[in-house]
N, C-alpha and C. Protein backbone atom coordinates (compact mmCIF):
# COMPACT_ATOMS: atom_id res chain seq x y z
N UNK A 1 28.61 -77.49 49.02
CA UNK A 1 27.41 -76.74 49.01
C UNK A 1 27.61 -75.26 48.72
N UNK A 2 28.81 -74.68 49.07
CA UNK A 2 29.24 -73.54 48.77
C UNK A 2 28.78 -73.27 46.98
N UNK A 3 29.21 -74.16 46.58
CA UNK A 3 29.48 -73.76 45.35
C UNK A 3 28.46 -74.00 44.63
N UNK A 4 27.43 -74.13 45.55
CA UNK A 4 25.90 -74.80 44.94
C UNK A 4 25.32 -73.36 45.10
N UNK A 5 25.19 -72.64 46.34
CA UNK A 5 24.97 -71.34 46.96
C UNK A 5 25.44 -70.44 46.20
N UNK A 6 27.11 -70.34 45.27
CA UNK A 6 27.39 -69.75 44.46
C UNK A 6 26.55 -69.02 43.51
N UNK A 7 26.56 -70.78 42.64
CA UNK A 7 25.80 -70.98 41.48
C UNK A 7 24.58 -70.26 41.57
N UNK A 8 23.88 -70.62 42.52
CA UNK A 8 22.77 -69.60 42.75
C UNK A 8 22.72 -68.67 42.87
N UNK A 9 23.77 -67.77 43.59
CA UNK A 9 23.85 -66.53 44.06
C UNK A 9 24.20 -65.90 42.38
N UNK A 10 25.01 -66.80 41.74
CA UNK A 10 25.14 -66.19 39.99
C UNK A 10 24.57 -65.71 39.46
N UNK A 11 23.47 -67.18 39.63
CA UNK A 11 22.04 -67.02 38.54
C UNK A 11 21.35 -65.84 39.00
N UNK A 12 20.91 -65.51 40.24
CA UNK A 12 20.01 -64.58 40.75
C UNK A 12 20.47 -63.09 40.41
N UNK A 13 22.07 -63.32 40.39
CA UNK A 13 22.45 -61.94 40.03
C UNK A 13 22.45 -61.62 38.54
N UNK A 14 22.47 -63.16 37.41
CA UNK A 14 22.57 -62.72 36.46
C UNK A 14 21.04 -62.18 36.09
N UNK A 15 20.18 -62.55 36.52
CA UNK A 15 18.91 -62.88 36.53
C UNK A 15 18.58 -60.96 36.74
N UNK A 16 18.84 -60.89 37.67
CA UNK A 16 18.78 -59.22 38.11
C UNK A 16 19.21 -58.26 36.95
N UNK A 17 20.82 -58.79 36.40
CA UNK A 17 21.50 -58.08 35.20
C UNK A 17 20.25 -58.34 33.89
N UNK A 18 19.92 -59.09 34.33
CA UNK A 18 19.45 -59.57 32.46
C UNK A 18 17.73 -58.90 32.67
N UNK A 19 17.66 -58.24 33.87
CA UNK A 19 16.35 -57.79 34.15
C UNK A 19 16.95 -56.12 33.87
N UNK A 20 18.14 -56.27 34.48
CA UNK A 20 17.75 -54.11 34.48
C UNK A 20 18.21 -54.14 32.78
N UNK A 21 18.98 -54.93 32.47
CA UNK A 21 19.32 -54.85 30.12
C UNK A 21 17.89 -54.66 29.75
N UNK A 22 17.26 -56.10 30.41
CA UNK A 22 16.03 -55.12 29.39
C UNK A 22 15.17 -54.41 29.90
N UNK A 23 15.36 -54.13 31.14
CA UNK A 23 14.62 -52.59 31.84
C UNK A 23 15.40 -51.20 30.68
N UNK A 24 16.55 -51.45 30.14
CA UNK A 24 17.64 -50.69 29.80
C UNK A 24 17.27 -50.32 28.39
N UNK A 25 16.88 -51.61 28.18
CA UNK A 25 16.61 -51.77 26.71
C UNK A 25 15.22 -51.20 26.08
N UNK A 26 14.29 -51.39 27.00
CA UNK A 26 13.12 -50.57 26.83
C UNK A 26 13.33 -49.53 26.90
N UNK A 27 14.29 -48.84 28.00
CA UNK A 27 14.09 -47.11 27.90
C UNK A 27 14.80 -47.02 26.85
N UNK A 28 15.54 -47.51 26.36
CA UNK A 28 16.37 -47.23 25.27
C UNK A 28 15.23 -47.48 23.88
N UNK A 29 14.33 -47.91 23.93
CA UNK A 29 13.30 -48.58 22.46
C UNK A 29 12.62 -47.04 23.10
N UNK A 30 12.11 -46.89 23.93
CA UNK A 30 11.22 -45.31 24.21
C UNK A 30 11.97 -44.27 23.75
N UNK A 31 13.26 -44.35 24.46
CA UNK A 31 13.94 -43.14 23.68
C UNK A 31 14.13 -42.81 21.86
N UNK A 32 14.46 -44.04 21.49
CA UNK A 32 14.64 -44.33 20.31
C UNK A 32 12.95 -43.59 19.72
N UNK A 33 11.83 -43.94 19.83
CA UNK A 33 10.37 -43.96 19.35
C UNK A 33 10.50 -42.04 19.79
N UNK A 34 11.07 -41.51 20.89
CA UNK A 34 10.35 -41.05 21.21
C UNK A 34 11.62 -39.55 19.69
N UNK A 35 13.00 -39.81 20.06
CA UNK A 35 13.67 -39.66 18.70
C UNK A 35 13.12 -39.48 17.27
N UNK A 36 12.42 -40.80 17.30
CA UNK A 36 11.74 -40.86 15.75
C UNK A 36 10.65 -40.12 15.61
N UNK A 37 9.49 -39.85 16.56
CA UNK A 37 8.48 -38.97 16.67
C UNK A 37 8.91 -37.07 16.54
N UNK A 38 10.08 -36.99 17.45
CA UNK A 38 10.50 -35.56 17.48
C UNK A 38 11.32 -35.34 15.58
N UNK A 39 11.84 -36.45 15.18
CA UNK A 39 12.44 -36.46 13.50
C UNK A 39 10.97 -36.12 13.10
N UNK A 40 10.33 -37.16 12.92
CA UNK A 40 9.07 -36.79 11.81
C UNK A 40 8.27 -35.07 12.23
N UNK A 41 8.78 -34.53 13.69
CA UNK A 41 7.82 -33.74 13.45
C UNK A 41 8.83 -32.25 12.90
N UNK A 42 10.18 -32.64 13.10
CA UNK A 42 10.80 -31.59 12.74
C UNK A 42 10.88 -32.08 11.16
N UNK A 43 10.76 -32.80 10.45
CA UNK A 43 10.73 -33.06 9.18
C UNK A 43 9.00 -32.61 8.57
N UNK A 44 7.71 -32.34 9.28
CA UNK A 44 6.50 -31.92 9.17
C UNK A 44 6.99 -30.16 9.03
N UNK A 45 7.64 -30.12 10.31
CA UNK A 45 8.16 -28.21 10.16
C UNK A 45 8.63 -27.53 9.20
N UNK A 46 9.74 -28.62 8.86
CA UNK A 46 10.49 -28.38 7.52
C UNK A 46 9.78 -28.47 6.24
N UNK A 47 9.13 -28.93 6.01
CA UNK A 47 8.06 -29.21 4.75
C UNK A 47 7.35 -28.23 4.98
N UNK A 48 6.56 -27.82 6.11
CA UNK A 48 5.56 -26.57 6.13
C UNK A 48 6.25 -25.17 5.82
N UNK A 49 7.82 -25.34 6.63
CA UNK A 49 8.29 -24.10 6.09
C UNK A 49 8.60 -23.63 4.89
N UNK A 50 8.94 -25.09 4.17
CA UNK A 50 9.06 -25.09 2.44
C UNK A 50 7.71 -24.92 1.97
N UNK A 51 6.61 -25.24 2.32
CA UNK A 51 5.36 -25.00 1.61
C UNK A 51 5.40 -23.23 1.63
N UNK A 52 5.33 -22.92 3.10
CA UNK A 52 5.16 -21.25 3.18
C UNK A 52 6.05 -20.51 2.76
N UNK A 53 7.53 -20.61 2.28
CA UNK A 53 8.09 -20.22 1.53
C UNK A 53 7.73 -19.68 0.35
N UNK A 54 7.07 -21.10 -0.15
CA UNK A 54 6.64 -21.12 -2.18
C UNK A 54 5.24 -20.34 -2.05
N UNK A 55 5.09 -20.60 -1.09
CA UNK A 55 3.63 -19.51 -0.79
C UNK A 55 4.26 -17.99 -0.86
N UNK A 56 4.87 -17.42 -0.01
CA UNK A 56 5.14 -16.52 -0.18
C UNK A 56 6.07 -16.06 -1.43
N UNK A 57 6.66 -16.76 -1.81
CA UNK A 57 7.22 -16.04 -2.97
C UNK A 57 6.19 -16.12 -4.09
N UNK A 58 5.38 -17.24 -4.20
CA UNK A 58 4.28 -16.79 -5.20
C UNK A 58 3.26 -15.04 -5.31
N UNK A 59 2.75 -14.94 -4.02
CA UNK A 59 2.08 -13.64 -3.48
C UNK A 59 3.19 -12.69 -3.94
N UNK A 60 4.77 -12.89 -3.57
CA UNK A 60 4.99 -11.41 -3.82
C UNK A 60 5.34 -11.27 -5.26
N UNK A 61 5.32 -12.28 -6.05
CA UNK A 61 5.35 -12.04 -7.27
C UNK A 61 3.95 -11.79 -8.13
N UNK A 62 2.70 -12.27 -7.63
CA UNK A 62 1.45 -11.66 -7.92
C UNK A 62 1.83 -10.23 -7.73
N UNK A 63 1.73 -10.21 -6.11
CA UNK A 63 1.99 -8.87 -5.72
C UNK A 63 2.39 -7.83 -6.76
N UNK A 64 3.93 -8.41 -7.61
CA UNK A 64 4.46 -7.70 -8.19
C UNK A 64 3.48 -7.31 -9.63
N UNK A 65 3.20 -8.39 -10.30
CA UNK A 65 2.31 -8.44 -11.31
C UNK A 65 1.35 -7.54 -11.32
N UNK A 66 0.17 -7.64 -10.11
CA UNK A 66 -0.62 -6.86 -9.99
C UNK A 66 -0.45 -5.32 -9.87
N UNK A 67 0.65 -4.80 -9.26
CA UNK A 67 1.00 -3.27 -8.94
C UNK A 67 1.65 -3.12 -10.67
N UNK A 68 2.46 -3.72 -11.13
CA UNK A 68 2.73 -3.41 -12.56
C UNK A 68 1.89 -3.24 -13.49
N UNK A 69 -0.01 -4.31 -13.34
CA UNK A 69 -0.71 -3.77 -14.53
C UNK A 69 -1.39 -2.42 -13.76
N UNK A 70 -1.31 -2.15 -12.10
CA UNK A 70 -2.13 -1.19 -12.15
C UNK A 70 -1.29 0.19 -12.64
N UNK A 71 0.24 0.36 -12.54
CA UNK A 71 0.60 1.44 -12.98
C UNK A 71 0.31 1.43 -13.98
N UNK A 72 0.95 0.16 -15.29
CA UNK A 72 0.60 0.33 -16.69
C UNK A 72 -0.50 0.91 -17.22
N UNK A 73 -2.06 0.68 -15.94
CA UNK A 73 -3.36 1.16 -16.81
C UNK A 73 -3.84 2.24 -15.60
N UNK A 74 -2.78 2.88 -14.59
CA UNK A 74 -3.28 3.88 -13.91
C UNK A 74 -4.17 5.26 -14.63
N UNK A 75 -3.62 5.88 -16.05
CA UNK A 75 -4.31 6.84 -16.51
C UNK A 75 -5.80 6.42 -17.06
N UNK A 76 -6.06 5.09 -17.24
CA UNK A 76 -7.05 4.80 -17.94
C UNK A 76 -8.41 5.43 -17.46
N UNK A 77 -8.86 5.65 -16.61
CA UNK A 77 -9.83 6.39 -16.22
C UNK A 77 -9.75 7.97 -16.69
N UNK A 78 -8.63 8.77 -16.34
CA UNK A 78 -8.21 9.89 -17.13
C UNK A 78 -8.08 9.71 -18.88
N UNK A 79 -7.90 9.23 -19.37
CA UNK A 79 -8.24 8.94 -20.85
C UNK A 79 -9.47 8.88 -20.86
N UNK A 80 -10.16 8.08 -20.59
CA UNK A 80 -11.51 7.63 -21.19
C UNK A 80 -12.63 8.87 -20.61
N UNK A 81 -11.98 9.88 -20.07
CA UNK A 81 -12.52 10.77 -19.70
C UNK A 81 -12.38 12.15 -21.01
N UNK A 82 -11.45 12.22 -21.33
CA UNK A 82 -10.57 12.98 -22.39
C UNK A 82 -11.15 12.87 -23.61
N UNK A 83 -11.53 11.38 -23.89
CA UNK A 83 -12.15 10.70 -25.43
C UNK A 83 -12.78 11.65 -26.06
N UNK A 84 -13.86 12.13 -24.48
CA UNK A 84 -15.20 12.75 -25.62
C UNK A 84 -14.29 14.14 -25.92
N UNK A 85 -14.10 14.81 -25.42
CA UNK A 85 -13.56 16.24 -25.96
C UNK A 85 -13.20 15.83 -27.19
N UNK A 86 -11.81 14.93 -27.05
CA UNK A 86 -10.88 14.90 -28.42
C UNK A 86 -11.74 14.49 -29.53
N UNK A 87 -13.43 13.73 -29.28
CA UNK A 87 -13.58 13.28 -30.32
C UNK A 87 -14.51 14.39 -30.77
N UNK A 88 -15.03 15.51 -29.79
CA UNK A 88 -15.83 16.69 -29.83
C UNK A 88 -14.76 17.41 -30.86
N UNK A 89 -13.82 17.78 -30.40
CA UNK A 89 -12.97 18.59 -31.00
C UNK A 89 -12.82 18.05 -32.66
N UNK A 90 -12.44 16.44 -32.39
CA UNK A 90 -12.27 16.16 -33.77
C UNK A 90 -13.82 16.42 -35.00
N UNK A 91 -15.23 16.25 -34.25
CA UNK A 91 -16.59 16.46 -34.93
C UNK A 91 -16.39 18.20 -35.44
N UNK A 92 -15.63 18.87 -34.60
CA UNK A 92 -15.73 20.47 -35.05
C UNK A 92 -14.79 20.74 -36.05
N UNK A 93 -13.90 19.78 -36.05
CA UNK A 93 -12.59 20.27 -37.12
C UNK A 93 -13.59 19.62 -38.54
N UNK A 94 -14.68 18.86 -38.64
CA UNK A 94 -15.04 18.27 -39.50
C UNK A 94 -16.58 19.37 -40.40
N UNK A 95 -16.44 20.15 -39.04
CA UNK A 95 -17.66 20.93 -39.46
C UNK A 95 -17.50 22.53 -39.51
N UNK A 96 -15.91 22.72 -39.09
CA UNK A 96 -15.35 24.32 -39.21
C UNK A 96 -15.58 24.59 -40.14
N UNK A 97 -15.80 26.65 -40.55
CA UNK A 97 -16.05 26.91 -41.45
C UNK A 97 -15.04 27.92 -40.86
N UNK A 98 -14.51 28.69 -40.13
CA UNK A 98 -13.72 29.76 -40.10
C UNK A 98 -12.00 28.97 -39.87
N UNK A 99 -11.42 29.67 -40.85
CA UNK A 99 -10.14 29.05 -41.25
C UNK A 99 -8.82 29.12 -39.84
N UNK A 100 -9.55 30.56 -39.17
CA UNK A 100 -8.53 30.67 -37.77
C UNK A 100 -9.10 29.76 -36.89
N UNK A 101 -10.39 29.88 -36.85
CA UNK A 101 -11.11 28.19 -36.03
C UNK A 101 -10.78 27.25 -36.14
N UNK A 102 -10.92 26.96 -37.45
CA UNK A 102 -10.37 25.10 -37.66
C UNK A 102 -9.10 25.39 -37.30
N UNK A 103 -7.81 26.29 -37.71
CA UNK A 103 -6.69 25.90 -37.40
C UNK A 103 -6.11 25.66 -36.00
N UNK A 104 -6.88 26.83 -34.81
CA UNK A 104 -7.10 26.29 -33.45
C UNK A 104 -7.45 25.30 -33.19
N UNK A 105 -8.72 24.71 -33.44
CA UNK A 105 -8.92 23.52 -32.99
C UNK A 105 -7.95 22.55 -33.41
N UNK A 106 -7.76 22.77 -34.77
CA UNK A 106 -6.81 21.85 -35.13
C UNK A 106 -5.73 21.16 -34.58
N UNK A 107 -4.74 22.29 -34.36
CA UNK A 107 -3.76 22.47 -33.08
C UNK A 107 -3.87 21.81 -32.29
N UNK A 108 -5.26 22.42 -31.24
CA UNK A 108 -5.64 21.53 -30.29
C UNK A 108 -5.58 19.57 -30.38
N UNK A 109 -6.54 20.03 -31.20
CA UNK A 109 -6.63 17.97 -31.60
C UNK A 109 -5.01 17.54 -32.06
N UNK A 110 -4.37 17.82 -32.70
CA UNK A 110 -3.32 17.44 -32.89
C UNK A 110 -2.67 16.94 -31.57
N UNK A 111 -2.14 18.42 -30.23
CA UNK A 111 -1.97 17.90 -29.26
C UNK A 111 -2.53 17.23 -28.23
N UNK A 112 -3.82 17.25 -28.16
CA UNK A 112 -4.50 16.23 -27.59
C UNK A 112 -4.48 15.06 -27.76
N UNK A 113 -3.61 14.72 -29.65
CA UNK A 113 -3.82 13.66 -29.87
C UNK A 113 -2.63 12.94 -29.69
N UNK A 114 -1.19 13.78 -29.99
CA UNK A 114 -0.07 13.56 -29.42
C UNK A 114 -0.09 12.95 -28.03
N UNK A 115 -0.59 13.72 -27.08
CA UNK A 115 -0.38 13.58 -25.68
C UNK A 115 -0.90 11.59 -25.66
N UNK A 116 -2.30 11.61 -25.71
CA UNK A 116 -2.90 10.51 -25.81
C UNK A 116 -2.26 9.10 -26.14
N UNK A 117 -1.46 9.37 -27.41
CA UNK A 117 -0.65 8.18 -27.83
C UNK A 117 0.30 8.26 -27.60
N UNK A 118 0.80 9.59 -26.69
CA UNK A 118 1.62 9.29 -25.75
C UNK A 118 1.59 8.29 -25.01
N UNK A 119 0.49 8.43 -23.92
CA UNK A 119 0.44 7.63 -22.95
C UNK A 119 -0.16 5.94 -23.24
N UNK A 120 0.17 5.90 -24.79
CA UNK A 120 -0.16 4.71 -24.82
C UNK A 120 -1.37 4.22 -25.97
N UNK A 121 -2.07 5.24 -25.96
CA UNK A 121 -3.75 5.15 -26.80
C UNK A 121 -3.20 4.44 -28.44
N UNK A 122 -4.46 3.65 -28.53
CA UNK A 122 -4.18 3.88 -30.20
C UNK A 122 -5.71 3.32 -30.74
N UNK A 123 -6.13 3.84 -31.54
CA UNK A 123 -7.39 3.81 -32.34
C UNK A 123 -6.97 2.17 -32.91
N UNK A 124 -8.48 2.12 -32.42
CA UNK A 124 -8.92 0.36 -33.32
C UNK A 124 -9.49 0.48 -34.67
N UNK A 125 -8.83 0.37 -35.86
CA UNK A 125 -9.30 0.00 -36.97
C UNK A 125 -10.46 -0.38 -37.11
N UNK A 126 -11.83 0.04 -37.89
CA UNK A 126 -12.92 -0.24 -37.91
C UNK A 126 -13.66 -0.97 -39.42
N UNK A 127 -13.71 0.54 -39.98
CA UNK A 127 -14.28 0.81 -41.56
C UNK A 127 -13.22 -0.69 -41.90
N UNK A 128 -13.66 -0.92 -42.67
CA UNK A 128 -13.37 -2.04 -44.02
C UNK A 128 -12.96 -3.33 -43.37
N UNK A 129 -13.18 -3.58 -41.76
CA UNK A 129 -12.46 -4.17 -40.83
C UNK A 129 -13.19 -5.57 -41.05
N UNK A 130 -13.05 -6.92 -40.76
CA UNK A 130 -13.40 -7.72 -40.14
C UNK A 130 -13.94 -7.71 -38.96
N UNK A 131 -15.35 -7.66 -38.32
CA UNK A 131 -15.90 -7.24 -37.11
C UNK A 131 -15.35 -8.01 -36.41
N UNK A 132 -15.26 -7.62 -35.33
CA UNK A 132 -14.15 -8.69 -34.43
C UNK A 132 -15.19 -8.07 -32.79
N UNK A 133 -15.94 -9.17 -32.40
CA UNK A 133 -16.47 -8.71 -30.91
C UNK A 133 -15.32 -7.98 -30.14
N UNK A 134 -14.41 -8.54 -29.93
CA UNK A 134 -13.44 -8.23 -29.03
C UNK A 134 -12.84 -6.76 -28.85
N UNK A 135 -13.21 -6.12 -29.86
CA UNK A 135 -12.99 -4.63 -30.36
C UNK A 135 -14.26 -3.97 -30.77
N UNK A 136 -15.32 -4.29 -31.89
CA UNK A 136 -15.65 -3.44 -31.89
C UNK A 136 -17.71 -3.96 -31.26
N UNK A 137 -18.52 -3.21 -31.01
CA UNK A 137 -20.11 -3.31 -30.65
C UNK A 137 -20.67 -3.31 -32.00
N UNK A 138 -21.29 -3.99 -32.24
CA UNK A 138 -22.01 -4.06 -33.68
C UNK A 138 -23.94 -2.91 -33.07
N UNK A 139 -23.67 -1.73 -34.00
CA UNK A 139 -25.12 -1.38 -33.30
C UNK A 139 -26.49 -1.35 -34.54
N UNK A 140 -25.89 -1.40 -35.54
CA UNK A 140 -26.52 -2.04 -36.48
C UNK A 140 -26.16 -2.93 -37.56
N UNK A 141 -26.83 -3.81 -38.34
CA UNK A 141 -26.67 -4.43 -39.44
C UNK A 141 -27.10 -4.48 -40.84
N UNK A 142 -26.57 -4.58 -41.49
CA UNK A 142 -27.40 -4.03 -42.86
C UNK A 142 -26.87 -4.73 -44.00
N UNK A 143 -27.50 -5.09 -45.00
CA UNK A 143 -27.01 -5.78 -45.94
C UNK A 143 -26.87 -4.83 -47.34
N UNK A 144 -25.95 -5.11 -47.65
CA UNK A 144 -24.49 -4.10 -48.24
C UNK A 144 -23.95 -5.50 -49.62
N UNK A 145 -23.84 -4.81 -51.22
CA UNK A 145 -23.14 -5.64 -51.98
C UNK A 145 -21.86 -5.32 -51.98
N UNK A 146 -21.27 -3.70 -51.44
CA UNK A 146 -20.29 -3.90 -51.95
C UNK A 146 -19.21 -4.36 -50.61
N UNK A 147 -19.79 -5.06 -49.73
CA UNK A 147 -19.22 -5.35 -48.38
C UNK A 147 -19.45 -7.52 -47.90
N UNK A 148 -18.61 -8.15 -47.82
CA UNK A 148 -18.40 -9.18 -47.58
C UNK A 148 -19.44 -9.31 -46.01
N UNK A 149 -20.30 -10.47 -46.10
CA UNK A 149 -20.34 -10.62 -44.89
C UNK A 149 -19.50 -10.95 -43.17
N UNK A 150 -19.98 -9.81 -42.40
CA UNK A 150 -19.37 -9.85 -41.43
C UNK A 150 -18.22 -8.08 -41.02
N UNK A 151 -18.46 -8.27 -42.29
CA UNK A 151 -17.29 -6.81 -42.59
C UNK A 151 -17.87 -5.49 -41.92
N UNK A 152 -17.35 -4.69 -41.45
CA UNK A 152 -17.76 -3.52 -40.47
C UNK A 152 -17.52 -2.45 -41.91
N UNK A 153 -19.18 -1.79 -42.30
CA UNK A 153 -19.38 -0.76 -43.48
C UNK A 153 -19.29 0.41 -43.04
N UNK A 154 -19.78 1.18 -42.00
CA UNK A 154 -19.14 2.29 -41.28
C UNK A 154 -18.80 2.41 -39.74
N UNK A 155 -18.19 2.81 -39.31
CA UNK A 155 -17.70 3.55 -37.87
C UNK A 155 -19.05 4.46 -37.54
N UNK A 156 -19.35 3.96 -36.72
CA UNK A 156 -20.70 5.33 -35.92
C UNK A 156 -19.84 6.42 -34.83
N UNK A 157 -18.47 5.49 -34.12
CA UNK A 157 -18.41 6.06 -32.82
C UNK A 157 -16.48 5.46 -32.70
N UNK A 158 -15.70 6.25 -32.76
CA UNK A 158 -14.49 4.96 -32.92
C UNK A 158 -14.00 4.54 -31.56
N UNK A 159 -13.38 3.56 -31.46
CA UNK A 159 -12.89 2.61 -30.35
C UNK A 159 -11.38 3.06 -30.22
N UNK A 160 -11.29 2.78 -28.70
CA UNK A 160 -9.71 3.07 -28.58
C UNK A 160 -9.42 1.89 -27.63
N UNK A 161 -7.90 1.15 -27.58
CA UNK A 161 -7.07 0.34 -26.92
C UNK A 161 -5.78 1.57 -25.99
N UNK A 162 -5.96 0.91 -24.42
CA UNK A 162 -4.89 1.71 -23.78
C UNK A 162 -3.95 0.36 -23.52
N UNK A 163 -2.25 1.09 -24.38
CA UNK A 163 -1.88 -0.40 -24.26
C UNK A 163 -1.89 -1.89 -24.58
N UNK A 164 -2.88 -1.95 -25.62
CA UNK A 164 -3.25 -3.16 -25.97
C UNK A 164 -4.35 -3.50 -25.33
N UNK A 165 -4.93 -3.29 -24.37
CA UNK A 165 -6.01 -3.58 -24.12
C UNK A 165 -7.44 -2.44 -24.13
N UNK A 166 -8.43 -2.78 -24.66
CA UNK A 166 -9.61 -2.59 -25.28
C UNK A 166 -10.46 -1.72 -24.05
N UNK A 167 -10.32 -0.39 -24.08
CA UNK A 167 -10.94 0.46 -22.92
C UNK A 167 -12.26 1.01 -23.71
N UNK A 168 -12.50 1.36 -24.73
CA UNK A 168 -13.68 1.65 -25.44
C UNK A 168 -13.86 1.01 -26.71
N UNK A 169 -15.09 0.61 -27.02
CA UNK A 169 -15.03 -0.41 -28.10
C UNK A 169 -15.52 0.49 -29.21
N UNK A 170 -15.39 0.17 -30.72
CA UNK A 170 -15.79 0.74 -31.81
C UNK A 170 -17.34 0.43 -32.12
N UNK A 171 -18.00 1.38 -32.41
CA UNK A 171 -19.32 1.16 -32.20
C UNK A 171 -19.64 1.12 -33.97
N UNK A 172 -20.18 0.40 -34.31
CA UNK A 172 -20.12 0.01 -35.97
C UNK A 172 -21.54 -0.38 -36.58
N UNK A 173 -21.40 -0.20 -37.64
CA UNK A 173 -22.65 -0.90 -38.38
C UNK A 173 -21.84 -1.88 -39.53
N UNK A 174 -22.15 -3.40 -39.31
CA UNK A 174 -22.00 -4.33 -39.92
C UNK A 174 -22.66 -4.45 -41.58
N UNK A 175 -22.14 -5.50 -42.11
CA UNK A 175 -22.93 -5.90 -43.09
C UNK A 175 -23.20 -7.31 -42.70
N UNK A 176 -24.14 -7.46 -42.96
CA UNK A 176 -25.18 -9.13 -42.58
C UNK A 176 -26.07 -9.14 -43.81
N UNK A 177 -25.28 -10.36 -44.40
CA UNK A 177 -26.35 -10.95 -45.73
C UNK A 177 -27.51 -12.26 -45.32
């Protein structure tokens, strides 16, 4: 009978063992889940920090972009202020009659005009031009034989580009057949 009592006393203990394994085994499946939850969220971190990364290096390269066109076109307000004189000055060199006059003004416009394309300016081609919206205002139209349609027949007012880009437009009279 002993060995009947054994047997039993075995089973009950294996019974106990094979209860705390998978008491063991569950904390071990929780730990495991709870592992895989803390991975995915440090793998969520990591992705967000790579998103805000490319974020930020995008901005500071706008960043950069943007402060580069504003120096490039910082004088532009100071030019387009300047225009009318230089183009005043240039209407008087056209209508001088005293020879020390015109040669002052002259002077003048010269360096006014130096300085200007210094900083960049350059007159938009008009007269004999292909009208092109993008450059010049059409303020009248007129039909003209010895002028192709579309073709700009005189300059009223001339246009200037700072840099390549279009700060005053050429004010023109077209030909329209």
């Amino acid at each position: 009978m002993t060995d009947k009592k054994d047997v039993d006393q075995m089973k009950d203990d294996l019974n106990e063992l094979e209860s705390e394994i998978q008491k063991k085994n569950d904390e071990i499946k929780e730990k495991e889940e709870e592992i895989k939850t803390k991975d995915e969220k440090i793998e969520q971190y990591h992705e967000q920090l790579l998103r805000l990364q490319a974020d930020f290096d995008n901005f500071k390269k706008r960043t950069e972009k943007e402060l580069s066109e504003q120096i490039h076109y910082a004088n532009e307000k100071l030019i387009v202020k300047i225009l009318d004189s230089y183009e005043d000055l240039e209407r008087a060199l056209k209508s001088g009659k005293s020879n020390d006059l015109h040669e002052g003004v002259q002077m003048i416009h010269q360096n006014l005009k130096k300085i200007l394309e210094g900083e960049g300016l350059e007159e938009i081609p008009a007269q004999g031009e292909k009208f092109d919206p993008y450059q010049h205002e059409a303020l009248m139209a007129e039909a003209h034989d010895d002028f192709e349609n579309g073709e700009v027949i005189e300059e009223l007012c001339k246009g200037y580009k700072l840099n390549s880009k279009v700060i005053k437009y050429s004010k023109v009279k077209v030909c329209k057949k």
